[in-house]
N, C-alpha and C. Protein backbone atom coordinates (compact mmCIF):
# COMPACT_ATOMS: atom_id res chain seq x y z
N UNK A 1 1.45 102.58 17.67
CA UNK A 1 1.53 101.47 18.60
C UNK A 1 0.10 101.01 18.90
N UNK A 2 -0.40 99.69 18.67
CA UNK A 2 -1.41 98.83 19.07
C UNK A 2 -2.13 99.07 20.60
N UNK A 3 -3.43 99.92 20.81
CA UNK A 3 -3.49 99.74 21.76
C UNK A 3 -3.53 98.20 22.77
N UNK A 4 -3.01 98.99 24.05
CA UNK A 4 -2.78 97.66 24.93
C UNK A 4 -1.36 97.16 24.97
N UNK A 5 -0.81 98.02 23.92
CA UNK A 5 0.65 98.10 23.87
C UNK A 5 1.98 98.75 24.65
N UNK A 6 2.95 98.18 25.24
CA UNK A 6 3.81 99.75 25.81
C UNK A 6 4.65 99.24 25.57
N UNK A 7 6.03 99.86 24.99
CA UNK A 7 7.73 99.19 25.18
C UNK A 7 8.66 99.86 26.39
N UNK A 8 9.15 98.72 26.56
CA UNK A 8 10.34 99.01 27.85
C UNK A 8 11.19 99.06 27.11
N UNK A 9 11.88 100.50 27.04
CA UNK A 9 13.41 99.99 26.55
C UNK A 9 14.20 100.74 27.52
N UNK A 10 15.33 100.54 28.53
CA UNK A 10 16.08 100.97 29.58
C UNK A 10 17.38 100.75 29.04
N UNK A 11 18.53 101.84 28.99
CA UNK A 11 19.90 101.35 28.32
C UNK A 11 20.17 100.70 29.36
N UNK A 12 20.93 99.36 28.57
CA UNK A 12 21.67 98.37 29.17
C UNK A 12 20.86 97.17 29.55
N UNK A 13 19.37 97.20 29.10
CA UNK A 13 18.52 96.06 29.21
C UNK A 13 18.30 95.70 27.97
N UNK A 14 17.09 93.97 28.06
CA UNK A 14 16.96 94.19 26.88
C UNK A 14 15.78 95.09 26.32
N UNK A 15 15.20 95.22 24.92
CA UNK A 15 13.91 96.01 24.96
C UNK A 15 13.39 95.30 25.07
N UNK A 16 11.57 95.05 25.61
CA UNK A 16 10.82 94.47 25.68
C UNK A 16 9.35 95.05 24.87
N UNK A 17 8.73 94.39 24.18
CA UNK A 17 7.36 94.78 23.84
C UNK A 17 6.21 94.34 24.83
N UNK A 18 5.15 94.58 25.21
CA UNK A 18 4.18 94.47 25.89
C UNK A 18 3.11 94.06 25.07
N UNK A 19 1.90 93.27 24.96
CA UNK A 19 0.98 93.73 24.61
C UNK A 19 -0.39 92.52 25.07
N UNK A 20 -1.27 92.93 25.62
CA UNK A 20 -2.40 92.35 26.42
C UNK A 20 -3.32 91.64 25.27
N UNK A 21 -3.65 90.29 25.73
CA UNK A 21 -4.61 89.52 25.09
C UNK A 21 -5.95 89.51 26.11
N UNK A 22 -7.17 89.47 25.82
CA UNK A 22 -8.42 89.10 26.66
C UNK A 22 -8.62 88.05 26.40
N UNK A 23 -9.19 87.32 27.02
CA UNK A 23 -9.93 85.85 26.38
C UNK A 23 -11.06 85.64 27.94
N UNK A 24 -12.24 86.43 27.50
CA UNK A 24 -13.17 86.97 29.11
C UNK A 24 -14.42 85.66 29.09
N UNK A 25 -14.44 84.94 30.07
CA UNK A 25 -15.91 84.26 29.92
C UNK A 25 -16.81 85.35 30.90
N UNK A 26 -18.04 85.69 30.29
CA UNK A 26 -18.94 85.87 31.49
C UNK A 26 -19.92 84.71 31.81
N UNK A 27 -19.88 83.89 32.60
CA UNK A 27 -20.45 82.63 33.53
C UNK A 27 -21.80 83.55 34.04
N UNK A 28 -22.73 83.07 33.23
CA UNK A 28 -24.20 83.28 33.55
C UNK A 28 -24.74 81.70 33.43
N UNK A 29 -26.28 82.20 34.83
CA UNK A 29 -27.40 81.03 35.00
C UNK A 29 -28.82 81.61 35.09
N UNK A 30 -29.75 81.20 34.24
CA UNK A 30 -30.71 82.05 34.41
C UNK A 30 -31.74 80.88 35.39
N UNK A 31 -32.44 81.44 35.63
CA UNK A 31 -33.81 80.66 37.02
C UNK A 31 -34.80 80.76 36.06
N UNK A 32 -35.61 80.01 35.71
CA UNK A 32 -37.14 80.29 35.56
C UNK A 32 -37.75 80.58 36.39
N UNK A 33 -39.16 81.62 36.24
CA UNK A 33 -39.81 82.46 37.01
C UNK A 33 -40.08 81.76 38.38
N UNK A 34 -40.71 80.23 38.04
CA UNK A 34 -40.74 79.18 39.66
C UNK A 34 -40.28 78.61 40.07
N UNK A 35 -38.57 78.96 39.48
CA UNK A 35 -37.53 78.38 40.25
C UNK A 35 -37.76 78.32 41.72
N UNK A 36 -37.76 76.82 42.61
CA UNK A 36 -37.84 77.15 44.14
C UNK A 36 -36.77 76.17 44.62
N UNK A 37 -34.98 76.26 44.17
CA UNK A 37 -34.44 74.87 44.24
C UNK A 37 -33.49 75.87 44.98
N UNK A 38 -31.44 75.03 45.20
CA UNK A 38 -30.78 75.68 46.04
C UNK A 38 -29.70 75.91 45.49
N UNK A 39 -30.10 76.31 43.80
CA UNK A 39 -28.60 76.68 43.18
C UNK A 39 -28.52 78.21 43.32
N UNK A 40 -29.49 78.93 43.29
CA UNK A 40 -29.45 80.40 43.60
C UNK A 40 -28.59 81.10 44.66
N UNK A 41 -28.24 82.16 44.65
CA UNK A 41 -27.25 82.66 45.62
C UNK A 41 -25.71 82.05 45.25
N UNK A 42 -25.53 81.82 43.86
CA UNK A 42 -24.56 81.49 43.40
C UNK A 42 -23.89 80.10 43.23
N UNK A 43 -24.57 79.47 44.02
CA UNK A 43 -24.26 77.98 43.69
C UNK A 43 -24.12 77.17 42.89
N UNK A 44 -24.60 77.70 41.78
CA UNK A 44 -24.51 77.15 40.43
C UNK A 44 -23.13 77.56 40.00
N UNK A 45 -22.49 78.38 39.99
CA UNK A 45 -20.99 78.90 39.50
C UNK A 45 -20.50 78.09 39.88
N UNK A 46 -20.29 77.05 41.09
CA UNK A 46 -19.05 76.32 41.37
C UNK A 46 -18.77 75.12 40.97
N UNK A 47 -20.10 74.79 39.59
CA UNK A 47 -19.92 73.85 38.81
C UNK A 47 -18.71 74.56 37.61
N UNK A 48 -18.56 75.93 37.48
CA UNK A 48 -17.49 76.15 36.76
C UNK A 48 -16.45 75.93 37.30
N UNK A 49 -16.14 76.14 37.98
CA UNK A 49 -14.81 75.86 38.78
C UNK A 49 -13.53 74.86 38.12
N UNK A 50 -14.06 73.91 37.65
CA UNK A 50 -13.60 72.29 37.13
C UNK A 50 -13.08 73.15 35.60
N UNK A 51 -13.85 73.33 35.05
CA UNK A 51 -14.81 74.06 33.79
C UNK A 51 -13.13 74.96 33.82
N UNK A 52 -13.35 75.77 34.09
CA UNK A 52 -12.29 77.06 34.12
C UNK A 52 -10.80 76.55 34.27
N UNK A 53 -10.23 75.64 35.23
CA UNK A 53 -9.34 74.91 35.14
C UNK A 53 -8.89 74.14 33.70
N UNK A 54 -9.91 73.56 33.65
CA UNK A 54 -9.71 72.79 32.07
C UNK A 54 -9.09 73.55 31.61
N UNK A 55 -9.82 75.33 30.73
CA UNK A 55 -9.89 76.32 30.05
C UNK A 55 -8.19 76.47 30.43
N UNK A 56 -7.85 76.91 31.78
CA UNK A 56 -6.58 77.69 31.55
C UNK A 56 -5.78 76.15 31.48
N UNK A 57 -5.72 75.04 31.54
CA UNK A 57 -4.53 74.34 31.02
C UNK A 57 -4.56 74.11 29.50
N UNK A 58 -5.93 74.19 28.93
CA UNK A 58 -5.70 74.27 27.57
C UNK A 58 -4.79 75.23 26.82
N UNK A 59 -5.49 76.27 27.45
CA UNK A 59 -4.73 77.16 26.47
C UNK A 59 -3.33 77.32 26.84
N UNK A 60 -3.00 76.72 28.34
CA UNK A 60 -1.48 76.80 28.20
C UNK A 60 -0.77 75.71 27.25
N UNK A 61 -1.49 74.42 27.35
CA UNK A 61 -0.62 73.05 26.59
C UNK A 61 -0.92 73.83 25.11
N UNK A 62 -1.77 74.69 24.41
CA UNK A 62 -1.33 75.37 23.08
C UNK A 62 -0.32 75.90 23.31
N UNK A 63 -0.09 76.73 23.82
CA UNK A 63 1.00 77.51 23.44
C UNK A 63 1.97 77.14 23.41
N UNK A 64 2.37 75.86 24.51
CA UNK A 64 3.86 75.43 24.73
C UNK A 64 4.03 74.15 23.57
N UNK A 65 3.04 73.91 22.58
CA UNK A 65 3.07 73.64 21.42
C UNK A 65 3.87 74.57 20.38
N UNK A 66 3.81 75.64 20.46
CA UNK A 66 4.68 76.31 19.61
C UNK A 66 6.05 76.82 19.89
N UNK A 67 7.13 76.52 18.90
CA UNK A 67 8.49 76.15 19.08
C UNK A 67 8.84 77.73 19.53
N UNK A 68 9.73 78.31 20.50
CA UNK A 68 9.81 79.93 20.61
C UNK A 68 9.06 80.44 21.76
N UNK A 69 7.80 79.73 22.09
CA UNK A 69 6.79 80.45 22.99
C UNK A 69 6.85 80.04 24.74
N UNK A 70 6.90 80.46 25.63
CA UNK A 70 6.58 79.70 27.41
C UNK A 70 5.57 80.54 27.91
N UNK A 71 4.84 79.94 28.49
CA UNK A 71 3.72 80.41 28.88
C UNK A 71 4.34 80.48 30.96
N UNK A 72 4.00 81.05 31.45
CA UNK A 72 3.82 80.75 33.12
C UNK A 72 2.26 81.64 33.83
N UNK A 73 2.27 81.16 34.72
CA UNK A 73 1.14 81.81 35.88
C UNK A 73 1.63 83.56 36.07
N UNK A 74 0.82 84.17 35.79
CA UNK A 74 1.13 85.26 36.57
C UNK A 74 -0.14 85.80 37.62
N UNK A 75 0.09 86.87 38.75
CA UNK A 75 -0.49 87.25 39.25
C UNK A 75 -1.15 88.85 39.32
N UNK A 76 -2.18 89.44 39.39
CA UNK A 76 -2.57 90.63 39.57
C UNK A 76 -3.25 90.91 40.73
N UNK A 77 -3.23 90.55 41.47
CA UNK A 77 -3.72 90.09 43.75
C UNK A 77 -5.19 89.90 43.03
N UNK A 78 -5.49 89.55 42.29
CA UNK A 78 -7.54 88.96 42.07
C UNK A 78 -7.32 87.67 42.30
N UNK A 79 -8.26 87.04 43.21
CA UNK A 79 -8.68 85.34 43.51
C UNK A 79 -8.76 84.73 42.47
N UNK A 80 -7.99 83.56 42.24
CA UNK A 80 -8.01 82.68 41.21
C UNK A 80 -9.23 82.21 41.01
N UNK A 81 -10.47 82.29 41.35
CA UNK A 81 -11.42 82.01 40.60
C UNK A 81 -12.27 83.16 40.06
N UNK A 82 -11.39 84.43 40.29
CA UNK A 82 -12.37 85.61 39.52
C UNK A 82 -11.38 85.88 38.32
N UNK A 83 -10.26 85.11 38.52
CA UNK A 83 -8.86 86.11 36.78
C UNK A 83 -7.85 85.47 37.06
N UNK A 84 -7.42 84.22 36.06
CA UNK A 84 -5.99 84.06 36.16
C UNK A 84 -6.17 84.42 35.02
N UNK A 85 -4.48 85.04 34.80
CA UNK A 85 -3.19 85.39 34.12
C UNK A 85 -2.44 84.26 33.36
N UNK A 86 -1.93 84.53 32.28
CA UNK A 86 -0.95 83.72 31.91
C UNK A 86 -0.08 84.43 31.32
N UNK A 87 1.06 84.39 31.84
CA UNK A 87 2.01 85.08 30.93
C UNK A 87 2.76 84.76 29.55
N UNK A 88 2.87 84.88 28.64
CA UNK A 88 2.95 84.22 27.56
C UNK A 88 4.09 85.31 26.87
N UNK A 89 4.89 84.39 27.11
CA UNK A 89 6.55 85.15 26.33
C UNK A 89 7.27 84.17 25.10
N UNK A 90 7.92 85.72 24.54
CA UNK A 90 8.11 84.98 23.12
C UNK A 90 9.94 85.55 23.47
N UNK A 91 10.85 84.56 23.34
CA UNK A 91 12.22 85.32 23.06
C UNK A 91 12.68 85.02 21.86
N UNK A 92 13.18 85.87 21.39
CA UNK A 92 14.20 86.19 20.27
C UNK A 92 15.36 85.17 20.34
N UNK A 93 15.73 84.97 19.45
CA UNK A 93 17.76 84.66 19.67
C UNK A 93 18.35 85.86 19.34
N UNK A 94 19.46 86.00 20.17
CA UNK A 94 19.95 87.08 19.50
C UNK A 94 20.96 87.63 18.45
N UNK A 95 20.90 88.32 17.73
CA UNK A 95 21.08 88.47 16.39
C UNK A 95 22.70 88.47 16.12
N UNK A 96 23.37 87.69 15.38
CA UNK A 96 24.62 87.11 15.18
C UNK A 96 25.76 88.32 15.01
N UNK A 97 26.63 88.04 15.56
CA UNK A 97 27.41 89.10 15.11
C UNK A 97 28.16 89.02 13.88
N UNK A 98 28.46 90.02 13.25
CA UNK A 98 29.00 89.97 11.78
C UNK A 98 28.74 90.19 10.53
């Protein structure tokens, strides 16, 4: 099994596979040595803000491009501007009888 992987299987449910994607920005700003202005102390990050939004509707309008796939919001209690989630599920049809 793939790490990052786990299966649920519970009799009388369906099974489910698990498995975690990253997709991490680290948002760096560097100062030159005589920087003396008032983006420091973080102020410069909240030009990402806009930036990061874009990012997660993109990659949701991909996915819901592909026929099979739904993407939704999920949560892990971290502030939406330090980690959103997307949940990204794939269902099966289920397999015909006969």
């Amino acid at each position: 099994m793939p790490f990052g992987s786990s299966p649920v299987n519970v009799p009388g449910m369906d099974y489910v596979e698990h498995r975690d994607f990253t997709l991490r920005f680290e948002v760096t700003c560097t100062f030159p040595s005589n920087y003396d202005g008032e983006d420091d102390g973080y102020e410069w990050a909240a030009a990402f803000t806009p930036i990061a939004a874009e990012l997660v509707q993109a990659a949701a309008a991909v996915i819901r491009r592909h026929s099979g796939w739904s993407v939704r919001a999920g949560n892990r209690g971290r502030p939406s501007e330090d980690e959103v989630t997307l949940v990204v599920e794939r269902a099966l049809p289920a397999p015909s009888a006969g």
